[in-house]
C-alpha atoms as a PDB file:
ATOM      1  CA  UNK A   1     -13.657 -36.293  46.708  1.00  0.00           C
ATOM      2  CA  UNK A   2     -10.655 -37.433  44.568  1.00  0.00           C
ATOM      3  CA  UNK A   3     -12.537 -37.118  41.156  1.00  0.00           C
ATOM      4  CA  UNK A   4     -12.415 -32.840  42.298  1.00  0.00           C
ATOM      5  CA  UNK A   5      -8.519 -33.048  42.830  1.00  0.00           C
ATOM      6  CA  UNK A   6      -6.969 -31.764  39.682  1.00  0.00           C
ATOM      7  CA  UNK A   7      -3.341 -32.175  39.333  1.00  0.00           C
ATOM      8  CA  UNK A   8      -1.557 -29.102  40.367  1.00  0.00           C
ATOM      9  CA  UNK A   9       0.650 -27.280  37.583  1.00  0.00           C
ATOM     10  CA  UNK A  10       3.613 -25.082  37.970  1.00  0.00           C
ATOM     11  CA  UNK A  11       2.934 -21.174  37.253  1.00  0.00           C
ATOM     12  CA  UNK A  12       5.864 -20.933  35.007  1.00  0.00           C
ATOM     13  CA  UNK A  13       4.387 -24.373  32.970  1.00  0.00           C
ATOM     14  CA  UNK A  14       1.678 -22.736  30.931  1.00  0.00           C
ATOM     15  CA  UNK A  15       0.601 -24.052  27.663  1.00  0.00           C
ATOM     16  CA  UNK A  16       2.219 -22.116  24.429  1.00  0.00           C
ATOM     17  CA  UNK A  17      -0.807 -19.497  23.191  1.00  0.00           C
ATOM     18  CA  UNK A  18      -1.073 -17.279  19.911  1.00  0.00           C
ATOM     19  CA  UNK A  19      -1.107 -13.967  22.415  1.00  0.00           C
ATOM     20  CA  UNK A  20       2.600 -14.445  24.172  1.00  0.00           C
ATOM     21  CA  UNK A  21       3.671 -11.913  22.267  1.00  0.00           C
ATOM     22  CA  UNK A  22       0.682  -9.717  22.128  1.00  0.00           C
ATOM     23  CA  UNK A  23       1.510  -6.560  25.031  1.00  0.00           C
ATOM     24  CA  UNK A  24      -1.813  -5.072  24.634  1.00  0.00           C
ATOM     25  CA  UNK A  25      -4.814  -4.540  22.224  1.00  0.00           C
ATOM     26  CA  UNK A  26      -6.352  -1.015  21.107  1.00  0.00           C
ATOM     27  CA  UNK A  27      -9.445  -0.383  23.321  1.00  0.00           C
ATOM     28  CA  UNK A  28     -11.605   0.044  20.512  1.00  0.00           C
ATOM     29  CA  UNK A  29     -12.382  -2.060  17.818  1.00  0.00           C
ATOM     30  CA  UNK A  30     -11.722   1.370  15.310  1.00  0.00           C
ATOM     31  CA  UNK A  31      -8.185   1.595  16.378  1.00  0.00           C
ATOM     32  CA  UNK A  32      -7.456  -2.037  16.182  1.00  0.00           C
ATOM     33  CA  UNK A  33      -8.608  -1.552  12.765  1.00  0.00           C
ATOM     34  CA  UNK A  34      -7.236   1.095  11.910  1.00  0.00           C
ATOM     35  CA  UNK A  35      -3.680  -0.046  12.967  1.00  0.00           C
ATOM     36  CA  UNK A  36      -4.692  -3.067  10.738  1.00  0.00           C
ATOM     37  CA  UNK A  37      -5.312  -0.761   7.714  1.00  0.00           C
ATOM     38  CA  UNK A  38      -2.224   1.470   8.547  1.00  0.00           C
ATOM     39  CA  UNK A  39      -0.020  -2.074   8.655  1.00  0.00           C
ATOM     40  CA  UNK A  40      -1.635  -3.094   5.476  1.00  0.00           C
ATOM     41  CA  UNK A  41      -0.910   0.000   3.747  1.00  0.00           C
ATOM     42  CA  UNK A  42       2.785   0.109   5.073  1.00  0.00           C
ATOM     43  CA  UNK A  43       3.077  -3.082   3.432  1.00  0.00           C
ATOM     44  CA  UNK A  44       1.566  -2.157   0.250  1.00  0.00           C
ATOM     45  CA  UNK A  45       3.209   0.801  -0.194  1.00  0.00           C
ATOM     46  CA  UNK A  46       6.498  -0.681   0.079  1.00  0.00           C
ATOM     47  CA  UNK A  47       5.837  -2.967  -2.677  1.00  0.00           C
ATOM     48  CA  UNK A  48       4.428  -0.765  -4.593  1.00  0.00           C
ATOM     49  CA  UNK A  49       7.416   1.762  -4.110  1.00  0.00           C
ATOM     50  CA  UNK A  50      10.161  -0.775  -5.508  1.00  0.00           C
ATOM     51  CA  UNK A  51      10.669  -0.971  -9.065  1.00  0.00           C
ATOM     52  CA  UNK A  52       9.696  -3.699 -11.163  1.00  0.00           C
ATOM     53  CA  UNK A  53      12.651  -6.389 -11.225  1.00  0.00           C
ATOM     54  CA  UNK A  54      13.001  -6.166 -15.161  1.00  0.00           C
ATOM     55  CA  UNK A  55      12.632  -2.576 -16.423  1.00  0.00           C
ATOM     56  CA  UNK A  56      13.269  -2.812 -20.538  1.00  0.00           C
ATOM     57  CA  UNK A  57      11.549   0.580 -21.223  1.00  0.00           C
ATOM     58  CA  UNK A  58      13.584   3.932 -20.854  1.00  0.00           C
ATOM     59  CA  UNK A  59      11.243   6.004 -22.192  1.00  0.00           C
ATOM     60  CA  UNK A  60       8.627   5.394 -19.285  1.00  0.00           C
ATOM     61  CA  UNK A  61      11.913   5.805 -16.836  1.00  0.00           C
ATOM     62  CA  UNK A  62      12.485   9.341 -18.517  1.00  0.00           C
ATOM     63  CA  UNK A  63       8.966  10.068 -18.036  1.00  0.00           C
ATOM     64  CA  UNK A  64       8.746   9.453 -14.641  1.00  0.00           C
ATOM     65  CA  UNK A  65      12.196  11.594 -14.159  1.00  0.00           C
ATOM     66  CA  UNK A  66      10.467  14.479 -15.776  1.00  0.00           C
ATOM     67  CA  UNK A  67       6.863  13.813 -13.600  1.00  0.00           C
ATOM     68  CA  UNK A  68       3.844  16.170 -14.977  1.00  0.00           C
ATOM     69  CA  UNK A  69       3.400  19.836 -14.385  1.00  0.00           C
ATOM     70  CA  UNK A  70       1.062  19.541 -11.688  1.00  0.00           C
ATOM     71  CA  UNK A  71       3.362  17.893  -9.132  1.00  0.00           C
ATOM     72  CA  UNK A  72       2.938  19.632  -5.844  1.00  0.00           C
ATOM     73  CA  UNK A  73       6.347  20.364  -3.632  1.00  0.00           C
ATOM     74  CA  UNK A  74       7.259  18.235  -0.999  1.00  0.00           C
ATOM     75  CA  UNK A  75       6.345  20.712   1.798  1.00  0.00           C
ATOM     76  CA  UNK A  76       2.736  21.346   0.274  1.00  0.00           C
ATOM     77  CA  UNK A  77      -0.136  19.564  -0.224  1.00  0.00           C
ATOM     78  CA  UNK A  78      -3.263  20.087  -1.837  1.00  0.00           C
ATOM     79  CA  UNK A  79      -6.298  17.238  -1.926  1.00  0.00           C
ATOM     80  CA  UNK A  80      -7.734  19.133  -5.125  1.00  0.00           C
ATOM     81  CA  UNK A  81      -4.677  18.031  -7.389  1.00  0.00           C
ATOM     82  CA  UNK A  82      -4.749  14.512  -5.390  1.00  0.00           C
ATOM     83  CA  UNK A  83      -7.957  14.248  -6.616  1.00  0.00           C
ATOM     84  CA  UNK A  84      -7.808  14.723  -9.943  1.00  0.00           C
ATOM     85  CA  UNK A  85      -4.520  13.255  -9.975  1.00  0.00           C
ATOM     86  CA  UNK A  86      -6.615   9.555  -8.745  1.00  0.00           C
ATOM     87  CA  UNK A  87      -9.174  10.475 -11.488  1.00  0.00           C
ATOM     88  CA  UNK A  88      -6.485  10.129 -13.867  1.00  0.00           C
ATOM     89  CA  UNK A  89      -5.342   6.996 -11.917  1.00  0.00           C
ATOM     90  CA  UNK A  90      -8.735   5.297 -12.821  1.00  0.00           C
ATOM     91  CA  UNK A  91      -9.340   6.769 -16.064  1.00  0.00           C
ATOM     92  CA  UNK A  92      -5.519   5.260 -16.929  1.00  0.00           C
ATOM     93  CA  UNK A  93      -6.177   1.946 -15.497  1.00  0.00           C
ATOM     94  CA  UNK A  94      -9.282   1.389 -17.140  1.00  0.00           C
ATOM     95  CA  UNK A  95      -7.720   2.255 -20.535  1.00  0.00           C
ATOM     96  CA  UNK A  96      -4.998  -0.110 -19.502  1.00  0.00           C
ATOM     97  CA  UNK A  97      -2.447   2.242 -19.340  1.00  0.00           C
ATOM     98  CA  UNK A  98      -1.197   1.159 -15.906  1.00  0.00           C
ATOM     99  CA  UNK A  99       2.646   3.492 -16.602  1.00  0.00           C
ATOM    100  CA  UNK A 100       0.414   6.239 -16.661  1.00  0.00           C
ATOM    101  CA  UNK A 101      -1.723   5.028 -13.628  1.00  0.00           C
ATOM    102  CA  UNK A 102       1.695   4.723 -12.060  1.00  0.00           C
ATOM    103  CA  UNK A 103       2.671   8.195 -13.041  1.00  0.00           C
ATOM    104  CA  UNK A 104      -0.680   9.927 -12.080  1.00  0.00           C
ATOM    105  CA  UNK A 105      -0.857   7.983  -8.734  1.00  0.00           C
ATOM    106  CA  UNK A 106       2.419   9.196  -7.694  1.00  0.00           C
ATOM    107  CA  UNK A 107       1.568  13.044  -8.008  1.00  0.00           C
ATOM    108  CA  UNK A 108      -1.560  12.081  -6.076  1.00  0.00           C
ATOM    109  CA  UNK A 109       0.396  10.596  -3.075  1.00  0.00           C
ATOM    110  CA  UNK A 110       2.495  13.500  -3.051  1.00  0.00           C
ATOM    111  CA  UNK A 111      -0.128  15.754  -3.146  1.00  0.00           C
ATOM    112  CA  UNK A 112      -2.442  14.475  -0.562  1.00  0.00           C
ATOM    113  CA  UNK A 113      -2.321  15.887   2.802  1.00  0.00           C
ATOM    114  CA  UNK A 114      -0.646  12.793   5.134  1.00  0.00           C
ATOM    115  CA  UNK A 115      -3.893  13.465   7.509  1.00  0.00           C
ATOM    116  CA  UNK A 116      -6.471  11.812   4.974  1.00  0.00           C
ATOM    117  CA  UNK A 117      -5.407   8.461   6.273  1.00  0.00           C
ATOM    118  CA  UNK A 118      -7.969   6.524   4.344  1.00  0.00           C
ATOM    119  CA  UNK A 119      -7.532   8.535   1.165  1.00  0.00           C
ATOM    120  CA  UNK A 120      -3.770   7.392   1.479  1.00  0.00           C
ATOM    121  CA  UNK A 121      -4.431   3.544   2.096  1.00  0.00           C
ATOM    122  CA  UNK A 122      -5.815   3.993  -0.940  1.00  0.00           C
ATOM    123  CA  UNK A 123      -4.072   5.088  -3.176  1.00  0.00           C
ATOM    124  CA  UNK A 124      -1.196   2.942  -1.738  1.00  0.00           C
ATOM    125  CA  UNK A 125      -3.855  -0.169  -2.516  1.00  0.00           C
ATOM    126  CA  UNK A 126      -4.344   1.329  -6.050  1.00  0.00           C
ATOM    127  CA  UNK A 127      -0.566   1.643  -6.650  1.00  0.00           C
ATOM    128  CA  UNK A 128       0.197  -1.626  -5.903  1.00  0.00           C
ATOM    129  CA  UNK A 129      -2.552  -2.528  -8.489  1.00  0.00           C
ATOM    130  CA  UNK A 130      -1.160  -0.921 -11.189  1.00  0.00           C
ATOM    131  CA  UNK A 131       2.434  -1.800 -10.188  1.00  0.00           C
ATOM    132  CA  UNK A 132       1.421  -5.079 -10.322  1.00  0.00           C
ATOM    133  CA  UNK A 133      -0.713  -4.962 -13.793  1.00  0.00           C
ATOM    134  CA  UNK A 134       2.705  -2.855 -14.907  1.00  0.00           C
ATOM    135  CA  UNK A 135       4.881  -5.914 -14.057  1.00  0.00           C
ATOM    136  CA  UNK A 136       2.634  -8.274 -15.881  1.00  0.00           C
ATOM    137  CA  UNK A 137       2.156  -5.882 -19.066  1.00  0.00           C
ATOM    138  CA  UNK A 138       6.715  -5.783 -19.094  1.00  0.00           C
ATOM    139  CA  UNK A 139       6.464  -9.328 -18.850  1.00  0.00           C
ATOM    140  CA  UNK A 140       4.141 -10.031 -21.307  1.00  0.00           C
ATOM    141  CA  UNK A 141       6.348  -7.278 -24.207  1.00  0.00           C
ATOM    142  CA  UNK A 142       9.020  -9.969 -24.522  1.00  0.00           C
ATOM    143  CA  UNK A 143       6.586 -12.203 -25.436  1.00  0.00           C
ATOM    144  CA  UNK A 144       5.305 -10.285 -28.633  1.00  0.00           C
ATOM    145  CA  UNK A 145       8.459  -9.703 -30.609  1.00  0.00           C
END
């Protein structure tokens, strides 16, 4: 009988656990998931929203100022100029033109409509892509001269 007697321990004793702080999780495993993406893309968008710590170049500054024709208002949005606005993205990236990228991807974040959650994340992801290939491209001008 004594080998079935386990030491009693106080309620307010429990062991620490990863989940103290959790309140509750999403009921289904699409909108834990989706919270994930929407946390990832919070984060990425906020480092790909702050400028590069060393910018030498005024003339890319100037063109951002000015933006393209085809920027959409704030209060509008329209996925067909978003669309072609990520083309250009791609097309800019590939050519290793990641200011441009930069540029293009900016009109297409303004332009999309804030319901096309997935279509946001990303372009947030590819932002912070081409903000980061930016940042290593400034670096590397220094380097040349």
């Amino acid at each position: 009988m004594s080998a079935n007697l386990r030491p009693m321990r106080s309620p307010r004793l429990r062991p620490w656990s990863v989940f103290d702080a959790v309140r509750s999780f999403p009921s289904t495993p699409d909108a834990l998931m989706s919270e994930i993406d929407a946390a990832i893309a919070s984060t990425e968008y906020s480092r790909a929203s702050s400028p590069p710590p060393d910018t030498t170049t005024t003339s890319s500054i100037e063109e951002e100022k000015v933006g393209p024709a085809t920027s959409a208002p704030a209060s509008t949005y329209d996925a067909q100029i978003a669309d072609e606005a990520y083309k250009a993205a791609c097309a800019a990236l590939a050519a290793g033109r990641p200011d441009a990228a930069v540029r293009s991807l900016k009109v297409a974040l303004e332009s999309c409509p804030p319901d096309k959650v997935s279509a946001v994340a990303k372009l947030r992801s590819l932002m912070a892509i081409a903000n980061s290939q930016l940042q290593k491209k400034l670096q590397k001008q220094p380097l040349l001269r």
